[in-house]
PDB file of N, CA and C in Angstrom:
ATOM      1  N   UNK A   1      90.280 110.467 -97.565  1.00  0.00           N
ATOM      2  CA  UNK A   1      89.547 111.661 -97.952  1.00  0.00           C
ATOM      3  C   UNK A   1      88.986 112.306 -96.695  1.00  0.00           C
ATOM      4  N   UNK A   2      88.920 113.629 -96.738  1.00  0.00           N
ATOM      5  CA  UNK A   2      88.866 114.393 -95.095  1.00  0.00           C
ATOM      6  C   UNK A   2      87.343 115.351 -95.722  1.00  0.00           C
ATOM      7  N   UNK A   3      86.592 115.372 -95.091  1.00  0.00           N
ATOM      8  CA  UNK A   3      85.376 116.673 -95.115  1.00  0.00           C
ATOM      9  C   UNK A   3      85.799 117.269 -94.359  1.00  0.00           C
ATOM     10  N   UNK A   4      85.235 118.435 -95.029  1.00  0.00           N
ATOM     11  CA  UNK A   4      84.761 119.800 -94.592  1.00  0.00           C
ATOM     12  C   UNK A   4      83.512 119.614 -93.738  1.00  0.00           C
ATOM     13  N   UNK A   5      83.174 120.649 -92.646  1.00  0.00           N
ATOM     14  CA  UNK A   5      82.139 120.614 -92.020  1.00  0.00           C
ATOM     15  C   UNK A   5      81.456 122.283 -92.465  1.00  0.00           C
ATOM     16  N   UNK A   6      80.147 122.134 -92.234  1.00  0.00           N
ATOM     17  CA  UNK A   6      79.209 123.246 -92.584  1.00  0.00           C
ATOM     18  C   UNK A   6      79.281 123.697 -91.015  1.00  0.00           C
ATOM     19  N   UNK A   7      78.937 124.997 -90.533  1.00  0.00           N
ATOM     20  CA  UNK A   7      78.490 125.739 -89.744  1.00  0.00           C
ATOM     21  C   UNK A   7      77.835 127.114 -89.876  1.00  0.00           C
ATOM     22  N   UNK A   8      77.921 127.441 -88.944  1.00  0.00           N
ATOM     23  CA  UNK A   8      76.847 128.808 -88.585  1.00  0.00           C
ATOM     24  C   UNK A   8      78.173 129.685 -88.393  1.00  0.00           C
ATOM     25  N   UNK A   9      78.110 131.323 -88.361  1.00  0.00           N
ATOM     26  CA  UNK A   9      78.651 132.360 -87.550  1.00  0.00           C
ATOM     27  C   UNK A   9      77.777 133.502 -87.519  1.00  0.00           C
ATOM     28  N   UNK A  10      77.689 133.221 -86.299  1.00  0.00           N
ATOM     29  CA  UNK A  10      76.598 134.436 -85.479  1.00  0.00           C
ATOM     30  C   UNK A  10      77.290 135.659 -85.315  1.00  0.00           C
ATOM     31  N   UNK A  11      76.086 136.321 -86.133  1.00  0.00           N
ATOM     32  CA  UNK A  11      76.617 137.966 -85.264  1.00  0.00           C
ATOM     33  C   UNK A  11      75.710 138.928 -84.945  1.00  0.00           C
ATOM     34  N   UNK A  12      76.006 139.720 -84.432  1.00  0.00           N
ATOM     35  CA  UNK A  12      74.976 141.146 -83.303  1.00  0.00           C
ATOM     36  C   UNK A  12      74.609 141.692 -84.798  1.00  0.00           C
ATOM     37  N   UNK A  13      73.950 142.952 -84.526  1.00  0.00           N
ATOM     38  CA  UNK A  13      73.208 143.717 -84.978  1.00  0.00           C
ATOM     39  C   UNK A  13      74.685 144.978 -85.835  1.00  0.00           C
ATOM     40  N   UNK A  14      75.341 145.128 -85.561  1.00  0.00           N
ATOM     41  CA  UNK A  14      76.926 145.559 -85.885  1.00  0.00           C
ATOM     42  C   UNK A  14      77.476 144.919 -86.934  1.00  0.00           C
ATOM     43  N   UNK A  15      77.145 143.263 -86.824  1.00  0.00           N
ATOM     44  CA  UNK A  15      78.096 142.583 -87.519  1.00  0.00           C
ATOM     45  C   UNK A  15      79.497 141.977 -86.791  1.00  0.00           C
ATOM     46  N   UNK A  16      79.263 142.231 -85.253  1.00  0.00           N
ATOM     47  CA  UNK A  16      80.625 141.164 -84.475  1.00  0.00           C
ATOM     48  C   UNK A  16      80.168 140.027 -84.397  1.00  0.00           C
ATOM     49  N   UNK A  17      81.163 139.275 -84.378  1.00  0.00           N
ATOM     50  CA  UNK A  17      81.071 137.693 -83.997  1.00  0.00           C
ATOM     51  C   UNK A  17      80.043 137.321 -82.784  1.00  0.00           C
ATOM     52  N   UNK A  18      79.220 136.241 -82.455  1.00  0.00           N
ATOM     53  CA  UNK A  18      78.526 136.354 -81.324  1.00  0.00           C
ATOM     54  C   UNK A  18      78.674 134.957 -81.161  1.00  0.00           C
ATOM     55  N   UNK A  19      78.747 134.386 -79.928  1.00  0.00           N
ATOM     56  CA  UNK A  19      79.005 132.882 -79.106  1.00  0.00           C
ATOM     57  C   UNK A  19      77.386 132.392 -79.898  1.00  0.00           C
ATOM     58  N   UNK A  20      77.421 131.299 -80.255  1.00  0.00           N
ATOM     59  CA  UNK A  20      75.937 130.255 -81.100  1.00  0.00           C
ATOM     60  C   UNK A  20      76.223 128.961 -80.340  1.00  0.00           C
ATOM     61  N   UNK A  21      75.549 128.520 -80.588  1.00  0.00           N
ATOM     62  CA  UNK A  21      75.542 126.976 -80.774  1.00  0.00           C
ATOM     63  C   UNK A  21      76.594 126.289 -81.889  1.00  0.00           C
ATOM     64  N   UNK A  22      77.523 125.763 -81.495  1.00  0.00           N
ATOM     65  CA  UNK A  22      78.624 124.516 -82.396  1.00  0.00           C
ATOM     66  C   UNK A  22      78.119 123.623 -82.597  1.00  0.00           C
ATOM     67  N   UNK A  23      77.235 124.147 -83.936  1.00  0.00           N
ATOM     68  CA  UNK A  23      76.551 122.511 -84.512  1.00  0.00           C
ATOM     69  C   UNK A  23      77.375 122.241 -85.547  1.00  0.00           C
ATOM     70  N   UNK A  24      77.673 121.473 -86.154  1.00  0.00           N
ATOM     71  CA  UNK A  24      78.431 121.464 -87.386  1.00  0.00           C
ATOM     72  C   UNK A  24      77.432 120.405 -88.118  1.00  0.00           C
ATOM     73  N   UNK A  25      77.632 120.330 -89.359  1.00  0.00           N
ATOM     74  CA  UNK A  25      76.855 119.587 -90.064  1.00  0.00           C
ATOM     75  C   UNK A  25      78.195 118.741 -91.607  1.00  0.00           C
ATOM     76  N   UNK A  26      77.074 117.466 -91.864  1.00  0.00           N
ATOM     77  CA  UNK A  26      78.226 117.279 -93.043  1.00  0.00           C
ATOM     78  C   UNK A  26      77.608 117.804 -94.640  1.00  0.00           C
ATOM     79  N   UNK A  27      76.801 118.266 -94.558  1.00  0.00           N
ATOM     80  CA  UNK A  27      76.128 119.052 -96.119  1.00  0.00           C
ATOM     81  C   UNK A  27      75.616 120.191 -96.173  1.00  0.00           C
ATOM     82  N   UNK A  28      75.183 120.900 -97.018  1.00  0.00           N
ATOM     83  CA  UNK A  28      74.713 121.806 -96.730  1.00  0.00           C
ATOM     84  C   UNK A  28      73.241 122.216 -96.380  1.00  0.00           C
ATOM     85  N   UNK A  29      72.767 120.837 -96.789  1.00  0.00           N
ATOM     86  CA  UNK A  29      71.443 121.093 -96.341  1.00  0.00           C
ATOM     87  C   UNK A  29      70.606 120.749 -95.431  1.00  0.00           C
ATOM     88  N   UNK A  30      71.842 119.916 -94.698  1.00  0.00           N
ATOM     89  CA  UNK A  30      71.364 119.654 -93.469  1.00  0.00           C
ATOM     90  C   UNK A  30      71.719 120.829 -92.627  1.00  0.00           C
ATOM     91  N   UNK A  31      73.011 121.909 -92.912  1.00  0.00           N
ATOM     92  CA  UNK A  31      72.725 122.695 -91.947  1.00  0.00           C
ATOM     93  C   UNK A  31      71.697 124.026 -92.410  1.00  0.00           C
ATOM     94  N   UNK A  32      71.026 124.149 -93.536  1.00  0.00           N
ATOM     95  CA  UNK A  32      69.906 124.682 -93.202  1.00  0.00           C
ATOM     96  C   UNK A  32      68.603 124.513 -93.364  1.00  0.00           C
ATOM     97  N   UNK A  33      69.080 123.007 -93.411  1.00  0.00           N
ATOM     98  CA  UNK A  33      67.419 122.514 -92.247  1.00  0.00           C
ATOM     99  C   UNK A  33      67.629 122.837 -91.006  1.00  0.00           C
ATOM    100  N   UNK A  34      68.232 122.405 -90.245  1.00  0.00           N
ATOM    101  CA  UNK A  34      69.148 122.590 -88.656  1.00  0.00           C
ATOM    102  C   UNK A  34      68.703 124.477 -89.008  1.00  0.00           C
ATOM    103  N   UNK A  35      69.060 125.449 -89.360  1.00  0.00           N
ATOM    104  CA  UNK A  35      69.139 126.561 -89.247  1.00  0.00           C
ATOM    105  C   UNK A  35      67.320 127.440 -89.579  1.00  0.00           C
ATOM    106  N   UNK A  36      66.405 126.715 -90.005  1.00  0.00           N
ATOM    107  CA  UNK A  36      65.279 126.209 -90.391  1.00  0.00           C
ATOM    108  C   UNK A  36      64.425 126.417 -89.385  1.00  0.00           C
ATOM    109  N   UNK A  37      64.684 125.525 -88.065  1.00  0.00           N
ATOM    110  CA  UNK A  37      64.228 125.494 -87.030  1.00  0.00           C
ATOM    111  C   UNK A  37      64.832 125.766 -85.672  1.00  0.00           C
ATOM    112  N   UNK A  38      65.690 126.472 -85.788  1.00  0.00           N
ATOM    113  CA  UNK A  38      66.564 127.172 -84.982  1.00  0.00           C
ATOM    114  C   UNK A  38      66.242 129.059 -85.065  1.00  0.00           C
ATOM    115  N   UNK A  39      66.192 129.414 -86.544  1.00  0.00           N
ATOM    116  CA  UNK A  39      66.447 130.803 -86.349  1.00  0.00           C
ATOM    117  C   UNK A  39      65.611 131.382 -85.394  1.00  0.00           C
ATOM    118  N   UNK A  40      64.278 131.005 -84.828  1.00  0.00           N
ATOM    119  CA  UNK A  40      63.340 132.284 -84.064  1.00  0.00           C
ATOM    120  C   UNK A  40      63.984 132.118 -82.966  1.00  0.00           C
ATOM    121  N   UNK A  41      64.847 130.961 -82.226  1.00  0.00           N
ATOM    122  CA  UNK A  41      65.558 131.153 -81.264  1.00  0.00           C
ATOM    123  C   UNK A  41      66.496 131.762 -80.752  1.00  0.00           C
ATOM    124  N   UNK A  42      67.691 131.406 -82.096  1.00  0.00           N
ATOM    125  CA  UNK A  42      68.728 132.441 -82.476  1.00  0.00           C
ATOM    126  C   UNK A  42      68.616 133.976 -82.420  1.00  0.00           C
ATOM    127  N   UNK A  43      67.304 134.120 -83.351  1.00  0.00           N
ATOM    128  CA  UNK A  43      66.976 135.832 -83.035  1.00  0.00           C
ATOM    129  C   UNK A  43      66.669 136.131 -81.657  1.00  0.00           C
ATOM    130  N   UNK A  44      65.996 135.696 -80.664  1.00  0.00           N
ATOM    131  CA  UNK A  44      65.614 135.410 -79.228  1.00  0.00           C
ATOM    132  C   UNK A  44      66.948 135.980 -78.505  1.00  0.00           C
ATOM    133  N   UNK A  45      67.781 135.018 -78.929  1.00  0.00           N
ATOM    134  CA  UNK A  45      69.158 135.419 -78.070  1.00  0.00           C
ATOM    135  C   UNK A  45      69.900 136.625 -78.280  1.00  0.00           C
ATOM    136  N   UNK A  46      69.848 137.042 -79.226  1.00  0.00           N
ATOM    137  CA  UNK A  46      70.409 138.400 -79.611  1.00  0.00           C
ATOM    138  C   UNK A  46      71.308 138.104 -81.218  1.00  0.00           C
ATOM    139  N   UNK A  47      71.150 136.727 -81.822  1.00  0.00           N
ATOM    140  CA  UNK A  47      71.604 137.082 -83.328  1.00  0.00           C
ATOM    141  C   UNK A  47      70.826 137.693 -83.790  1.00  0.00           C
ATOM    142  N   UNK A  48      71.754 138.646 -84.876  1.00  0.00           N
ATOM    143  CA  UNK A  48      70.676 139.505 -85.769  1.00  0.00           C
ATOM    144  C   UNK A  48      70.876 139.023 -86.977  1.00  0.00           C
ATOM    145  N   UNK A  49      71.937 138.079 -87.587  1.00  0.00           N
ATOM    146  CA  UNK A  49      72.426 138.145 -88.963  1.00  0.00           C
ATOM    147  C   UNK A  49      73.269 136.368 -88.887  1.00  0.00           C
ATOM    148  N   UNK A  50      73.380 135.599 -89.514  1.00  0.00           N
ATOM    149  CA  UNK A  50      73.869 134.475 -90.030  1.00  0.00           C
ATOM    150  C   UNK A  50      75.035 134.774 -91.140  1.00  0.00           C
ATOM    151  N   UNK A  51      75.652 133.846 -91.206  1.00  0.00           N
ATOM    152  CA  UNK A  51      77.020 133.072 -92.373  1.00  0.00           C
ATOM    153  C   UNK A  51      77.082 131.664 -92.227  1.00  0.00           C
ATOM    154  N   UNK A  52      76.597 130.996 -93.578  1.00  0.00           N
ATOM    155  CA  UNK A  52      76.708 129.627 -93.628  1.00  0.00           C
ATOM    156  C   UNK A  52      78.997 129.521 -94.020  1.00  0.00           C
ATOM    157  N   UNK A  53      79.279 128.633 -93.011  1.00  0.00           N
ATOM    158  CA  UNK A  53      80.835 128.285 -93.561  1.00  0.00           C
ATOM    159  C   UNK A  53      80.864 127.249 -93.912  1.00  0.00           C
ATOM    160  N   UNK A  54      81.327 126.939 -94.798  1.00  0.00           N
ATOM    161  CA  UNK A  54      82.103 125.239 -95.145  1.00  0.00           C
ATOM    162  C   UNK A  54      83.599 125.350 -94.836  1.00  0.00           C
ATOM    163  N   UNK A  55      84.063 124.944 -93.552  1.00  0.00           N
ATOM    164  CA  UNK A  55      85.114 125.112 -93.304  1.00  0.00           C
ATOM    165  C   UNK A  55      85.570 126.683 -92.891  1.00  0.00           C
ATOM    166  N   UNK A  56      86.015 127.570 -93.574  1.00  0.00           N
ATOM    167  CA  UNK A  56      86.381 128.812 -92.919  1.00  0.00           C
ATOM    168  C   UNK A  56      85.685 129.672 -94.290  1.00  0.00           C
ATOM    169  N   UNK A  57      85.368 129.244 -95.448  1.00  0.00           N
ATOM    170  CA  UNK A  57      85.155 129.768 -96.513  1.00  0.00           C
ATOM    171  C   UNK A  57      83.541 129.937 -96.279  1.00  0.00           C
ATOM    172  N   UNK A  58      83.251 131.356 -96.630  1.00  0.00           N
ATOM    173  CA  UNK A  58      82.056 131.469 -96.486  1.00  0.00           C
ATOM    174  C   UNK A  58      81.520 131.092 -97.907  1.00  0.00           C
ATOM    175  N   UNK A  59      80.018 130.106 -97.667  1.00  0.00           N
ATOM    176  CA  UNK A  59      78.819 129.947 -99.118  1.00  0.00           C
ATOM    177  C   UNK A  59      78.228 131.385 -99.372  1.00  0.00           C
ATOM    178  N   UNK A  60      77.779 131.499 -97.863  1.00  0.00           N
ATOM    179  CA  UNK A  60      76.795 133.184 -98.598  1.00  0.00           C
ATOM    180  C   UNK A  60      76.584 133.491 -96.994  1.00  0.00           C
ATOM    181  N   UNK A  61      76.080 134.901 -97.012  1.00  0.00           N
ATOM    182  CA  UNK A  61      75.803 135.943 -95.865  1.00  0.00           C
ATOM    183  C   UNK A  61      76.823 137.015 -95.370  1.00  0.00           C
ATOM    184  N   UNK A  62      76.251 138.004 -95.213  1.00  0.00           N
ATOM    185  CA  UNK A  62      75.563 137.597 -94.015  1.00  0.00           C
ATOM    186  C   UNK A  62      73.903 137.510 -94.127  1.00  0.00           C
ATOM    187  N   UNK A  63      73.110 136.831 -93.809  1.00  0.00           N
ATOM    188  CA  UNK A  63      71.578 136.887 -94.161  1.00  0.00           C
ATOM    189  C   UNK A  63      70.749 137.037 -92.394  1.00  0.00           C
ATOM    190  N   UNK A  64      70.128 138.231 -93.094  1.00  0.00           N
ATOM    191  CA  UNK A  64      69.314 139.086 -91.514  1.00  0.00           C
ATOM    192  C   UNK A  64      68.298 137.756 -91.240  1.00  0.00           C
ATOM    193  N   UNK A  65      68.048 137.573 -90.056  1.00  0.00           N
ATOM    194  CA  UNK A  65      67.246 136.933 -89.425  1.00  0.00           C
ATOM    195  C   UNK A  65      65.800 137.295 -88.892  1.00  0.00           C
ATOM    196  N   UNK A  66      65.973 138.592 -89.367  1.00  0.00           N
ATOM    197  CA  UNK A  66      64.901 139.760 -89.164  1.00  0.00           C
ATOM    198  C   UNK A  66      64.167 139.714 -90.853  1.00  0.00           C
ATOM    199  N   UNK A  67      62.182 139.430 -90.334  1.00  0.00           N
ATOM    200  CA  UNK A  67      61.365 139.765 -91.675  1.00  0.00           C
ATOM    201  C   UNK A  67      61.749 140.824 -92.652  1.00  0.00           C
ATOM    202  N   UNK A  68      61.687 140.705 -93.546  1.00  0.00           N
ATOM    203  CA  UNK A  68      61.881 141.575 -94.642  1.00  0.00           C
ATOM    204  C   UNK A  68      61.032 143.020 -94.604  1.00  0.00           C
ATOM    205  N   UNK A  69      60.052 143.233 -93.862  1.00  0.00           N
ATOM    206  CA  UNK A  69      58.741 144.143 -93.747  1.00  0.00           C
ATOM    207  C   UNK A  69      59.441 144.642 -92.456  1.00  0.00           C
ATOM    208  N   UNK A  70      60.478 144.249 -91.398  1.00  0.00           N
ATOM    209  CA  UNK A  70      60.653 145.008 -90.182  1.00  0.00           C
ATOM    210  C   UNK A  70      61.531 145.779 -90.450  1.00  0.00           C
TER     211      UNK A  70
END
């Protein structure tokens, strides 16, 4: 039996792809715990927006990394 791995795909303010961190995770909730305490950094660097993948199939996003009030 083979898993799937969870990840991140970062992107700009546009919506292009942006270089992240290759964390991979084996559930989903470990990668957003992992994503939990990562995002104010992520936004720091210039992500504006997230996609959780399981494998190449996206769960959900893109989800802004930016407060809801900005």
């Amino acid at each position: 039996m083979s898993s799937v791995d969870y990840r991140w795909r970062y992107q700009d303010a546009d919506g292009r792809e942006l270089a992240g961190p290759d964390a991979r995770f084996a559930d989903q909730a470990e990668a957003e715990s992992w994503f939990g305490e990562q995002w104010t950094d992520l936004l720091a660097q210039g992500v504006h927006q997230v996609t959780l993948l399981r494998g190449e199939a996206e769960v959900y996003g893109p989800m802004s990394l930016h407060p809801a009030d900005s």
